[in-house]
PDB file of N, CA and C in Angstrom:
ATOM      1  N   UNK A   1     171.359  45.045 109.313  1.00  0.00           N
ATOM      2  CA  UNK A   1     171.065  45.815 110.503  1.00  0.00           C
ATOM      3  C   UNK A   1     169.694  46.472 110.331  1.00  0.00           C
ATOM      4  N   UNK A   2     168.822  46.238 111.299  1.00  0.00           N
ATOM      5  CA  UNK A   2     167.662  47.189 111.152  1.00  0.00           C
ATOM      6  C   UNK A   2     167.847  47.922 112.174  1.00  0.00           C
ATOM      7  N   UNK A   3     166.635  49.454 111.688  1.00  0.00           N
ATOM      8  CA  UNK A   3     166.715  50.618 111.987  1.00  0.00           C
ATOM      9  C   UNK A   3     165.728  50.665 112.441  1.00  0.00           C
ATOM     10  N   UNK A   4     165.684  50.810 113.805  1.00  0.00           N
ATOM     11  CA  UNK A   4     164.016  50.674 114.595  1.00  0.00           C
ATOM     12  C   UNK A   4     163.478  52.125 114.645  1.00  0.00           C
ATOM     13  N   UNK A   5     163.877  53.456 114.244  1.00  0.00           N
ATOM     14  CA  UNK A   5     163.383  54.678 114.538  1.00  0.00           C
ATOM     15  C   UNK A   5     162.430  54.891 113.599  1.00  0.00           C
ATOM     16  N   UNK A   6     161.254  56.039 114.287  1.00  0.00           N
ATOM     17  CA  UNK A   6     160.190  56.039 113.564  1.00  0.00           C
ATOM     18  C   UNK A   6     160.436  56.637 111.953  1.00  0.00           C
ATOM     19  N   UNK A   7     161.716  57.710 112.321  1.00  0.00           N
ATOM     20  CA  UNK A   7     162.019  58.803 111.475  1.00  0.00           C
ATOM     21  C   UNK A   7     163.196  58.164 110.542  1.00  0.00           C
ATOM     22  N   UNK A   8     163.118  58.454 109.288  1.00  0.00           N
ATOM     23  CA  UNK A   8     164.219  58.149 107.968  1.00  0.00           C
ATOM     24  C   UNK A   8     165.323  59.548 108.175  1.00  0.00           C
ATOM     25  N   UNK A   9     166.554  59.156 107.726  1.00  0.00           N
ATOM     26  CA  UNK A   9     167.393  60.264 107.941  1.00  0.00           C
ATOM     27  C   UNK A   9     168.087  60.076 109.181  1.00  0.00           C
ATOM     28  N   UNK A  10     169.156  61.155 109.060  1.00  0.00           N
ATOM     29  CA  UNK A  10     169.993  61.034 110.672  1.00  0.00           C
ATOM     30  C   UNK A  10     169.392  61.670 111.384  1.00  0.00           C
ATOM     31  N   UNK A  11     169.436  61.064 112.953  1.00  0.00           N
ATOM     32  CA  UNK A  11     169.368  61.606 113.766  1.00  0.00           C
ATOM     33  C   UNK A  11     169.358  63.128 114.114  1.00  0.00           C
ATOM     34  N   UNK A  12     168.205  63.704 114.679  1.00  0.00           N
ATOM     35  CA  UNK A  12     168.433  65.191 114.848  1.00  0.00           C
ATOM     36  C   UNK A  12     169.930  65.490 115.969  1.00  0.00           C
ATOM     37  N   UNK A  13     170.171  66.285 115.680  1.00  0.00           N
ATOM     38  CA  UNK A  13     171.412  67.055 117.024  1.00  0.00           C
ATOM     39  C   UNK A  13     171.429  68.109 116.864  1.00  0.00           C
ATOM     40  N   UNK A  14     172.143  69.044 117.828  1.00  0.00           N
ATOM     41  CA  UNK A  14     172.338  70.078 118.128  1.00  0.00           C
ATOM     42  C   UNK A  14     170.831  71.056 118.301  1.00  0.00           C
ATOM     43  N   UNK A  15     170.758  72.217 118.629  1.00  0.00           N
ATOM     44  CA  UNK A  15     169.955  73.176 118.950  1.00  0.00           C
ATOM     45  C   UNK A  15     169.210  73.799 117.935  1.00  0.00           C
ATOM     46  N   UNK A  16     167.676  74.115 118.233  1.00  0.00           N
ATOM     47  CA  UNK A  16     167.021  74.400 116.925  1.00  0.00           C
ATOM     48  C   UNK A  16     167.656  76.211 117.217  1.00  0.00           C
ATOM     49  N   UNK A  17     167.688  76.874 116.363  1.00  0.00           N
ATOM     50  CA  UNK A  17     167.934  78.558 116.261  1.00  0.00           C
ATOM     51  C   UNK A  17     166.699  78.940 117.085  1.00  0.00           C
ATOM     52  N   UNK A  18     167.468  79.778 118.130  1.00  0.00           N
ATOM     53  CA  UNK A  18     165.840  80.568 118.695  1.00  0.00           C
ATOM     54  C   UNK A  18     165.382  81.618 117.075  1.00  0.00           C
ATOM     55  N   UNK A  19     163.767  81.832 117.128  1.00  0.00           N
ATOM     56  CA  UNK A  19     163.461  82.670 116.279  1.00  0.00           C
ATOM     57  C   UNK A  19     163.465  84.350 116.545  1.00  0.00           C
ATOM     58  N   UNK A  20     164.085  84.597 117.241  1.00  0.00           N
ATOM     59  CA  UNK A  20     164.341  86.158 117.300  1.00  0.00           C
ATOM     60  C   UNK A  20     165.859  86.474 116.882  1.00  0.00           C
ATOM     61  N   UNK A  21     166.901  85.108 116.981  1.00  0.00           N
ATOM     62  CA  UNK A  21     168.011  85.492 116.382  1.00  0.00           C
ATOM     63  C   UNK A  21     167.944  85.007 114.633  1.00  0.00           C
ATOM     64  N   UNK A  22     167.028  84.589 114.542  1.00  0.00           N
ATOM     65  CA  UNK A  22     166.343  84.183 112.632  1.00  0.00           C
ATOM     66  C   UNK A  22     166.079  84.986 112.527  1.00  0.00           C
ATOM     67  N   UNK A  23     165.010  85.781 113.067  1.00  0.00           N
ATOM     68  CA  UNK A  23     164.539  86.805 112.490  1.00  0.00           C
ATOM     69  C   UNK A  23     165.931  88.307 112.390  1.00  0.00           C
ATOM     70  N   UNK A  24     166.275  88.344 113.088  1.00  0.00           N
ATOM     71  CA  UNK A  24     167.478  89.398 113.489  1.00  0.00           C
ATOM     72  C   UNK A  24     168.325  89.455 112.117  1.00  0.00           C
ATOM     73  N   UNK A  25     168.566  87.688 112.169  1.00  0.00           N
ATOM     74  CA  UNK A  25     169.839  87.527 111.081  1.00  0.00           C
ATOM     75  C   UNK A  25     168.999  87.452 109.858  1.00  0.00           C
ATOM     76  N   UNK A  26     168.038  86.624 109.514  1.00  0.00           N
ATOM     77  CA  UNK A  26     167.993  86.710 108.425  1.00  0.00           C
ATOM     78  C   UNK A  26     167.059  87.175 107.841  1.00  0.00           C
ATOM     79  N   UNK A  27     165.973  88.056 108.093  1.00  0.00           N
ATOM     80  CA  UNK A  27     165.070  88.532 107.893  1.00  0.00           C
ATOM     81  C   UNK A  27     165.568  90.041 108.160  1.00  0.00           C
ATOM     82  N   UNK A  28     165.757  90.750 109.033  1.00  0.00           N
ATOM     83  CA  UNK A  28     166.468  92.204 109.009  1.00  0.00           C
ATOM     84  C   UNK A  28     167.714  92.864 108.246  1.00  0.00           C
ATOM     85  N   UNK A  29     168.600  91.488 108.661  1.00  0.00           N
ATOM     86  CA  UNK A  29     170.040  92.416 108.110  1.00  0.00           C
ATOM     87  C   UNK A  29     170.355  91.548 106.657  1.00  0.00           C
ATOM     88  N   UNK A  30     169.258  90.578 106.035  1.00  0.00           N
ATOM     89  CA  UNK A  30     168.984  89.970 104.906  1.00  0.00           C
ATOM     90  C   UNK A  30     170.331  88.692 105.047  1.00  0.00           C
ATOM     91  N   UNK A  31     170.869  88.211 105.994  1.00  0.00           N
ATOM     92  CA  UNK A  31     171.750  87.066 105.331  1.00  0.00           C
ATOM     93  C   UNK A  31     171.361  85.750 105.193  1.00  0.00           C
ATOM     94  N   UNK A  32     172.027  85.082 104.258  1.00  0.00           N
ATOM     95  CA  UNK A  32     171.802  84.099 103.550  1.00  0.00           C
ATOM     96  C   UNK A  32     171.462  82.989 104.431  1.00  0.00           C
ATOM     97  N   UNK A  33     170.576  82.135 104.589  1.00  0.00           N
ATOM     98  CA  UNK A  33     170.521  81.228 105.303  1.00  0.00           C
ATOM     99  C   UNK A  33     171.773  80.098 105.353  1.00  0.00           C
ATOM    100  N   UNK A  34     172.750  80.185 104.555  1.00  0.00           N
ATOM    101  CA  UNK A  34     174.507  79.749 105.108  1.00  0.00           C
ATOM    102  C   UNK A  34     174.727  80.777 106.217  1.00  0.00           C
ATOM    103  N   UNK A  35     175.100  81.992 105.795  1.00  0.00           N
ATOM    104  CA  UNK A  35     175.536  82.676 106.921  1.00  0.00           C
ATOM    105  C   UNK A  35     174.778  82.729 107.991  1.00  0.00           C
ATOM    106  N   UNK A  36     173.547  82.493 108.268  1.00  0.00           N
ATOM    107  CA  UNK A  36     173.208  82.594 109.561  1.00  0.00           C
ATOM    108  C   UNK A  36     173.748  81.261 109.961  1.00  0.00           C
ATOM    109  N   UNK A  37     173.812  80.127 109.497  1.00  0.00           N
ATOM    110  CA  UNK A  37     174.076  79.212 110.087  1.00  0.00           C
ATOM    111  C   UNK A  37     175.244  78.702 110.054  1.00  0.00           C
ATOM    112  N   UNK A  38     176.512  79.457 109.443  1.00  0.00           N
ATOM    113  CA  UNK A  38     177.672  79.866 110.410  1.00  0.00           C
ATOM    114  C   UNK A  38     177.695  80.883 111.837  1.00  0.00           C
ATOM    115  N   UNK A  39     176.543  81.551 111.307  1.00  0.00           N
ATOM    116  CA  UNK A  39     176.823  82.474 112.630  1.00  0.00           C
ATOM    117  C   UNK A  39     176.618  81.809 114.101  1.00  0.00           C
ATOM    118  N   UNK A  40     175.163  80.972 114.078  1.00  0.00           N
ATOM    119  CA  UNK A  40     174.536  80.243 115.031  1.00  0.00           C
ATOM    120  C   UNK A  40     175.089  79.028 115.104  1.00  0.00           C
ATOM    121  N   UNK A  41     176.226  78.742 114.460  1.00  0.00           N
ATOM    122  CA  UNK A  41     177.219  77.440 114.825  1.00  0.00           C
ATOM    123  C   UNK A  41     176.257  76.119 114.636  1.00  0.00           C
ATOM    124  N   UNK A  42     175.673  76.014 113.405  1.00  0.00           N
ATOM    125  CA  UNK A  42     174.432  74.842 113.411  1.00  0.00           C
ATOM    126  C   UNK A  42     174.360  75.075 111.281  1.00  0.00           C
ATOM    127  N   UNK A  43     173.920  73.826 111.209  1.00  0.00           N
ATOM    128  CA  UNK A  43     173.703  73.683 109.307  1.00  0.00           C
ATOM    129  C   UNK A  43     172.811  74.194 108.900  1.00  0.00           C
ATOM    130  N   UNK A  44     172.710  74.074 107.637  1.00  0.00           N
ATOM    131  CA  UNK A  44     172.039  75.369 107.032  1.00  0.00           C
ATOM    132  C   UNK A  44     170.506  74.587 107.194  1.00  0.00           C
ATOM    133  N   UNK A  45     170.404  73.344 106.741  1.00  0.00           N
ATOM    134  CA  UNK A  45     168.838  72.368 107.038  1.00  0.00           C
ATOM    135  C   UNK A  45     168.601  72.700 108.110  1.00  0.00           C
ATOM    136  N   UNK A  46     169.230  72.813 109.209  1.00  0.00           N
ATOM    137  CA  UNK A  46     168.240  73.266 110.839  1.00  0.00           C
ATOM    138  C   UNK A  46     167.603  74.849 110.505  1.00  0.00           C
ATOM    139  N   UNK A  47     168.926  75.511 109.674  1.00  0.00           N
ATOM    140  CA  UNK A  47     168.193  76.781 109.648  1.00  0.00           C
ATOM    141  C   UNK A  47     166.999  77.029 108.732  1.00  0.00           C
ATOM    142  N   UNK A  48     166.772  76.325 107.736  1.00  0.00           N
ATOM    143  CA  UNK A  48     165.869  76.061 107.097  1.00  0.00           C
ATOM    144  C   UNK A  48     164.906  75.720 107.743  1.00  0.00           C
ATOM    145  N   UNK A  49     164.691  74.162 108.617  1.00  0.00           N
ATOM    146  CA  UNK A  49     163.724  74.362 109.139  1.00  0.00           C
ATOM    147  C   UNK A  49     162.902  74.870 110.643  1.00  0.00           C
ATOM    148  N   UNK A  50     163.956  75.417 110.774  1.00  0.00           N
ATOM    149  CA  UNK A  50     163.697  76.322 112.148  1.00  0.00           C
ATOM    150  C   UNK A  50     162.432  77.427 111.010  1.00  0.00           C
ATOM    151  N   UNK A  51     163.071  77.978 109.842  1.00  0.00           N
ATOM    152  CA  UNK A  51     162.606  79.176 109.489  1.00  0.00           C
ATOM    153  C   UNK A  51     161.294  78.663 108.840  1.00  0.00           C
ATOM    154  N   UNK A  52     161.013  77.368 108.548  1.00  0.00           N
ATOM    155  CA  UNK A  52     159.577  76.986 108.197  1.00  0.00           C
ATOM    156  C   UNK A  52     158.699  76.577 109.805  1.00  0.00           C
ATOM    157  N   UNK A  53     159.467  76.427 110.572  1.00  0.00           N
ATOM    158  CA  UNK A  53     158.895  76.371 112.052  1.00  0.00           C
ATOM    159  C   UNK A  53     158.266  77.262 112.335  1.00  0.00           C
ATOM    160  N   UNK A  54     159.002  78.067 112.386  1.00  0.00           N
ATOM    161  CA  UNK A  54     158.332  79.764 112.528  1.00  0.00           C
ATOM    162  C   UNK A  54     158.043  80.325 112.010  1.00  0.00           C
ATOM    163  N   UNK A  55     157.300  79.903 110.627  1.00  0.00           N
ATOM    164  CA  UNK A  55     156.612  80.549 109.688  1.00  0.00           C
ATOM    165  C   UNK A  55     156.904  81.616 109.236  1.00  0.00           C
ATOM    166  N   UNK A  56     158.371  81.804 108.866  1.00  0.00           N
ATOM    167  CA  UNK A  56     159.171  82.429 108.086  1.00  0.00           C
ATOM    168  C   UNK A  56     159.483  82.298 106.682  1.00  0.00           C
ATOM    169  N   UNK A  57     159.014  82.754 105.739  1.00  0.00           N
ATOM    170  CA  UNK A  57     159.114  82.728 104.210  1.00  0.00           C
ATOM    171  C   UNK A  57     160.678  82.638 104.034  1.00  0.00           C
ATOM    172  N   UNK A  58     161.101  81.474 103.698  1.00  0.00           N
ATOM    173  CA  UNK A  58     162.330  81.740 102.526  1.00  0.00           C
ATOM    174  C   UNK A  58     162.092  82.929 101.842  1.00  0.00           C
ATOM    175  N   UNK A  59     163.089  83.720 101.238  1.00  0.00           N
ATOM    176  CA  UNK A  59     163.340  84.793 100.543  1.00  0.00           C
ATOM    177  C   UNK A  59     163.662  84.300  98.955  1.00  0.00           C
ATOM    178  N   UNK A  60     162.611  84.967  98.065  1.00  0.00           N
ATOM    179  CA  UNK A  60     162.825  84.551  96.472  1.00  0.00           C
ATOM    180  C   UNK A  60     164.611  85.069  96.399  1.00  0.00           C
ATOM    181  N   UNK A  61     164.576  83.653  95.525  1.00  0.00           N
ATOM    182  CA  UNK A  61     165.867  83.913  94.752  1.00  0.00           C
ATOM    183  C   UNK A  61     166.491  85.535  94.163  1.00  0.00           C
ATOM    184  N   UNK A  62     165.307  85.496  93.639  1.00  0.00           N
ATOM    185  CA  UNK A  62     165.572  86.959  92.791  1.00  0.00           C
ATOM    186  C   UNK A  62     165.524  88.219  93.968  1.00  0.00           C
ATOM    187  N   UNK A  63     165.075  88.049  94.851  1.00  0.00           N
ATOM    188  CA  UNK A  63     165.331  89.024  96.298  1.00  0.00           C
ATOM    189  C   UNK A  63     166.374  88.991  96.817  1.00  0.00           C
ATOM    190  N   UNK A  64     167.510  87.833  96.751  1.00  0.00           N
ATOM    191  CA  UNK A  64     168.297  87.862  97.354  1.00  0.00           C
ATOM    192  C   UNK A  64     169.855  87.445  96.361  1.00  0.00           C
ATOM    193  N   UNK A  65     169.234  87.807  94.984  1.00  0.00           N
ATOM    194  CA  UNK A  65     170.560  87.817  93.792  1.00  0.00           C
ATOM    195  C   UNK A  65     171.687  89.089  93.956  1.00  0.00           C
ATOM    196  N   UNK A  66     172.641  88.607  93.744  1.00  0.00           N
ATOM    197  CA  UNK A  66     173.417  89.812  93.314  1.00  0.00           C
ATOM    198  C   UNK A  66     173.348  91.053  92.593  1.00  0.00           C
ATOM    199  N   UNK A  67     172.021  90.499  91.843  1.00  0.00           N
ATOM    200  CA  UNK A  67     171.703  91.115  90.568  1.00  0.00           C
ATOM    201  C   UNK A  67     170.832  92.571  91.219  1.00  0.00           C
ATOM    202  N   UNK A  68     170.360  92.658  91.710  1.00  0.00           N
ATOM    203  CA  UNK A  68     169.532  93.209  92.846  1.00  0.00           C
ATOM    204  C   UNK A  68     170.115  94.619  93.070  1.00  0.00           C
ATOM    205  N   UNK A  69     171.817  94.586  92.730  1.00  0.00           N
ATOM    206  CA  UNK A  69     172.162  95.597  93.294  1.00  0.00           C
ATOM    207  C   UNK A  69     172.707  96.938  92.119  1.00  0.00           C
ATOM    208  N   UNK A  70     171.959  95.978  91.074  1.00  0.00           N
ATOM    209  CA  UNK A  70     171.926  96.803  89.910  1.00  0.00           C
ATOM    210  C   UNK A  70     170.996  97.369  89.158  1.00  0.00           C
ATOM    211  N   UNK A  71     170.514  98.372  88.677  1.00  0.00           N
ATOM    212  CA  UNK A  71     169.093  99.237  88.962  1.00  0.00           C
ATOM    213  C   UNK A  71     168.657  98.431  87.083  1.00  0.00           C
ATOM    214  N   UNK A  72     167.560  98.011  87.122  1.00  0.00           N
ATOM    215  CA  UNK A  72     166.994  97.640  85.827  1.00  0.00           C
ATOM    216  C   UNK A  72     167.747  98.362  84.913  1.00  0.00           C
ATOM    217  N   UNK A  73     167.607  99.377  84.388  1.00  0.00           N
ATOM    218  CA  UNK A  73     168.015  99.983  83.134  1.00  0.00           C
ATOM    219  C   UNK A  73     169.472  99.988  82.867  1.00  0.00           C
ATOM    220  N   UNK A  74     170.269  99.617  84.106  1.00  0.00           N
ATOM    221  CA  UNK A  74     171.821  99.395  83.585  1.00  0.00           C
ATOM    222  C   UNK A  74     172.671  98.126  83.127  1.00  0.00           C
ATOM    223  N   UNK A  75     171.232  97.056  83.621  1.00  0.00           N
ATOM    224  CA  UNK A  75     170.557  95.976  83.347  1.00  0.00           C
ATOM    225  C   UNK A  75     170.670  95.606  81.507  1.00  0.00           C
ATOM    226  N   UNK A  76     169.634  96.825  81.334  1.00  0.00           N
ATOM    227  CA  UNK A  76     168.675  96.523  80.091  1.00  0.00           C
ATOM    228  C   UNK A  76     170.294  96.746  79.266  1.00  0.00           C
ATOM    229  N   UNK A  77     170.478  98.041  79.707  1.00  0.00           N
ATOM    230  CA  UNK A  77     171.913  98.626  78.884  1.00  0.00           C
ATOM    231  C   UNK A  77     173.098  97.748  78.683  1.00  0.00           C
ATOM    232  N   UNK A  78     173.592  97.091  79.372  1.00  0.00           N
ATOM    233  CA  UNK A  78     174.084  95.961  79.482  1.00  0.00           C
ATOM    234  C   UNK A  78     173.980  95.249  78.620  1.00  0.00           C
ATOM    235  N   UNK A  79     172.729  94.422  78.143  1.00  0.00           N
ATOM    236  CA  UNK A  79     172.159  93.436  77.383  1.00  0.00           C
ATOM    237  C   UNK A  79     172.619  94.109  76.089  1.00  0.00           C
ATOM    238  N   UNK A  80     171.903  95.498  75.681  1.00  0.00           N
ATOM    239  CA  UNK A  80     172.180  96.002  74.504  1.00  0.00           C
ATOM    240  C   UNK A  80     173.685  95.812  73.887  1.00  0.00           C
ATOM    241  N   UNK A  81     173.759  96.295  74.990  1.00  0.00           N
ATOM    242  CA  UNK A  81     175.761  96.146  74.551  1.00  0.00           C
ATOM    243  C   UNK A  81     176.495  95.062  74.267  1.00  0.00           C
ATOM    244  N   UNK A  82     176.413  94.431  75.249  1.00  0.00           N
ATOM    245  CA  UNK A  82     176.896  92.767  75.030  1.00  0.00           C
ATOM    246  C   UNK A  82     176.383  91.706  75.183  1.00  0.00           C
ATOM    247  N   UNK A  83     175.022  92.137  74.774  1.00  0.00           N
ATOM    248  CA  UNK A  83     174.277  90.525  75.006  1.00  0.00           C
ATOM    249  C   UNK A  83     173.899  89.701  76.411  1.00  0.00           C
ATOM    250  N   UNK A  84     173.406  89.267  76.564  1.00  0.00           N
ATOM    251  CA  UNK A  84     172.817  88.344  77.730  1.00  0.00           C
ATOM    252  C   UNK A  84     173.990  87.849  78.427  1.00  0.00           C
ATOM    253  N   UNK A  85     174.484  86.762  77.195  1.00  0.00           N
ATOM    254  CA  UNK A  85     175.587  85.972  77.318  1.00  0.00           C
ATOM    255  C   UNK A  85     176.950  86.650  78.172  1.00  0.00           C
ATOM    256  N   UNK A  86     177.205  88.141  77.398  1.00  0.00           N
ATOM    257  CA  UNK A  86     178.337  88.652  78.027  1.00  0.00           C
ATOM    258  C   UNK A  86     177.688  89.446  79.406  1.00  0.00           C
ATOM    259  N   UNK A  87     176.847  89.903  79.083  1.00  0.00           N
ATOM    260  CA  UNK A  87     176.719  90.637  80.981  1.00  0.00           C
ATOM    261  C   UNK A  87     176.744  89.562  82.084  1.00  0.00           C
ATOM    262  N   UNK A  88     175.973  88.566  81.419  1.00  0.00           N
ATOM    263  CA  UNK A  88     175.824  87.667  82.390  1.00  0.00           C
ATOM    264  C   UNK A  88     178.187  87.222  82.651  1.00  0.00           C
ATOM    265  N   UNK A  89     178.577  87.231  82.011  1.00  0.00           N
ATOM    266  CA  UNK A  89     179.790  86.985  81.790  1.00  0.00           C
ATOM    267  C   UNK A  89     180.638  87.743  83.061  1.00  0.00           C
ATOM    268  N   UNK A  90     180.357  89.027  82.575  1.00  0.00           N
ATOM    269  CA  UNK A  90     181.245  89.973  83.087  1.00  0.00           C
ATOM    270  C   UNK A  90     180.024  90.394  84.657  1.00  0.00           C
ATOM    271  N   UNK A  91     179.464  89.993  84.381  1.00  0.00           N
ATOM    272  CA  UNK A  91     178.876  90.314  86.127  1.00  0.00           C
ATOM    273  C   UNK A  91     179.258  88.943  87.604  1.00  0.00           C
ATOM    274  N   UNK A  92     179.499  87.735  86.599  1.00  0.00           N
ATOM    275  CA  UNK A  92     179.628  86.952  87.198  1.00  0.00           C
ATOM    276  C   UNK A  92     178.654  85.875  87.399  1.00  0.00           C
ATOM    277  N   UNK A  93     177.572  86.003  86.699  1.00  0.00           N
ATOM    278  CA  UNK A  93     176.728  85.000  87.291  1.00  0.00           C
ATOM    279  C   UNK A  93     176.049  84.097  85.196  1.00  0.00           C
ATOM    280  N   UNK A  94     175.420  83.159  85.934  1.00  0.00           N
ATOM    281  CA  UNK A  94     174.628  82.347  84.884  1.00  0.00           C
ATOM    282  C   UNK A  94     173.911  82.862  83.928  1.00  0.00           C
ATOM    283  N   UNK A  95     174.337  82.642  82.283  1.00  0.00           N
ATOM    284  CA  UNK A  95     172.875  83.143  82.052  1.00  0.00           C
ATOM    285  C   UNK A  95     171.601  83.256  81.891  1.00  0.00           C
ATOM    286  N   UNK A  96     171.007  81.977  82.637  1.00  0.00           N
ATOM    287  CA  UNK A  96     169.814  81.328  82.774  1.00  0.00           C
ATOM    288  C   UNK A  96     169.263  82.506  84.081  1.00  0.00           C
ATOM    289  N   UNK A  97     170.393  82.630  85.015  1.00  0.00           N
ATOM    290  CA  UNK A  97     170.022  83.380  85.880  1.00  0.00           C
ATOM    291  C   UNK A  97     169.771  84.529  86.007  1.00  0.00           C
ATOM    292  N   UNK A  98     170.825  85.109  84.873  1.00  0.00           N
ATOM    293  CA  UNK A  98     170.454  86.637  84.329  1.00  0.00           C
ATOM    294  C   UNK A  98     169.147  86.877  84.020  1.00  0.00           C
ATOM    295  N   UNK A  99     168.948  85.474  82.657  1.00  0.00           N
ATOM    296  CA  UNK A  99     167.552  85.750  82.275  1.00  0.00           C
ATOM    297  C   UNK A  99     166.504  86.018  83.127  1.00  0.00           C
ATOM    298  N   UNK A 100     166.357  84.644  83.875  1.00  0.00           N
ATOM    299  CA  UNK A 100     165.146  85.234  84.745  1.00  0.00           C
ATOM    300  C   UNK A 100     164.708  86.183  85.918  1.00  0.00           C
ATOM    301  N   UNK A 101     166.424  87.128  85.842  1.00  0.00           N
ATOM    302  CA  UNK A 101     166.267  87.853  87.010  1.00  0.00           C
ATOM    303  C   UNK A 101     165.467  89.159  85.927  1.00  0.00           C
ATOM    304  N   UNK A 102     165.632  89.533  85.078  1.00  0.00           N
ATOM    305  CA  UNK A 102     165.420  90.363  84.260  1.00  0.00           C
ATOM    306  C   UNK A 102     163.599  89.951  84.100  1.00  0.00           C
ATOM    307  N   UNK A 103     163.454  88.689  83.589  1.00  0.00           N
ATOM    308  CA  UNK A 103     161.791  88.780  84.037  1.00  0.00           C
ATOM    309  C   UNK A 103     160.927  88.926  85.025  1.00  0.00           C
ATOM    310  N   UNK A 104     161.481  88.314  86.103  1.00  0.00           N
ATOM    311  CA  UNK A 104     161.322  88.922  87.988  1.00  0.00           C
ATOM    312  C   UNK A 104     161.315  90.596  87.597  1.00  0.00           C
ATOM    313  N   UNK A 105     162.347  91.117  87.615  1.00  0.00           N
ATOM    314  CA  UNK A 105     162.431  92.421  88.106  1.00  0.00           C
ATOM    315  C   UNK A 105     160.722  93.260  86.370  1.00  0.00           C
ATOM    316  N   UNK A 106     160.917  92.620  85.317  1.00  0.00           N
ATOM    317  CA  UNK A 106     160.365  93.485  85.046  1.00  0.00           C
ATOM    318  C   UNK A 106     158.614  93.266  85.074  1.00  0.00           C
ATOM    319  N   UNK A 107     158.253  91.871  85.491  1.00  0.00           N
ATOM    320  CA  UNK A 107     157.344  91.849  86.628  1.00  0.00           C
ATOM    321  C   UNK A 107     156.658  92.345  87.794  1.00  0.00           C
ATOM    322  N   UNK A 108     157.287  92.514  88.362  1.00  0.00           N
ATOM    323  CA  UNK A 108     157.631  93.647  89.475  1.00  0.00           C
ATOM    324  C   UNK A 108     157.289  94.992  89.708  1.00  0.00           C
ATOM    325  N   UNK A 109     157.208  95.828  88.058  1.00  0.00           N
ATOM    326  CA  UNK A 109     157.479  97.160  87.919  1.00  0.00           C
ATOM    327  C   UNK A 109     156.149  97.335  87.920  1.00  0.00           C
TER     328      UNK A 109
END
């Protein structure tokens, strides 16, 4: 079977996100580009590139970690105590991810 379309990939469908409800959702009240695109009833790739349409920065990883909601030094304290391995353990997340959230944030300062 050949494929006479100019474009590789499926077919576009459904509605691009207007950019004032992108900006609303995911730029103000910070949600994840999944959740906006449960919210706006459309996949997360449209919301993606709706948000490079409109010249909207993806949000760094490390801006939008869990980790974020824990102030550096309880961080650092953490590490002391149980190691990389275990905070990363008992917080829930990777410790590749721990690591480099810890160089982000002390970047940053």
């Amino acid at each position: 079977m050949v494929n006479h379309h100019n474009k590789r990939g499926r077919p576009f469908s459904g509605k691009t996100p207007a950019k004032n409800d992108l900006v609303r959702l995911y730029v103000k009240r910070g949600k994840s580009i999944r959740e906006v695109a449960e919210a706006l009833c459309c996949s997360k790739d449209m919301v993606s590139r709706a948000l490079k349409a409109c010249e909207s920065q993806a949000r760094t990883k490390a801006k939008r970690s869990k980790l974020r909601k824990y102030p550096l030094v309880v961080l650092k304290a953490g590490v002391k105590r149980k190691g990389k391995r275990g905070l990363a353990r008992n917080i829930g997340v990777d410790e590749s991810t721990l690591r480099h959230h810890l160089i982000v944030r002390k970047a940053e300062k």
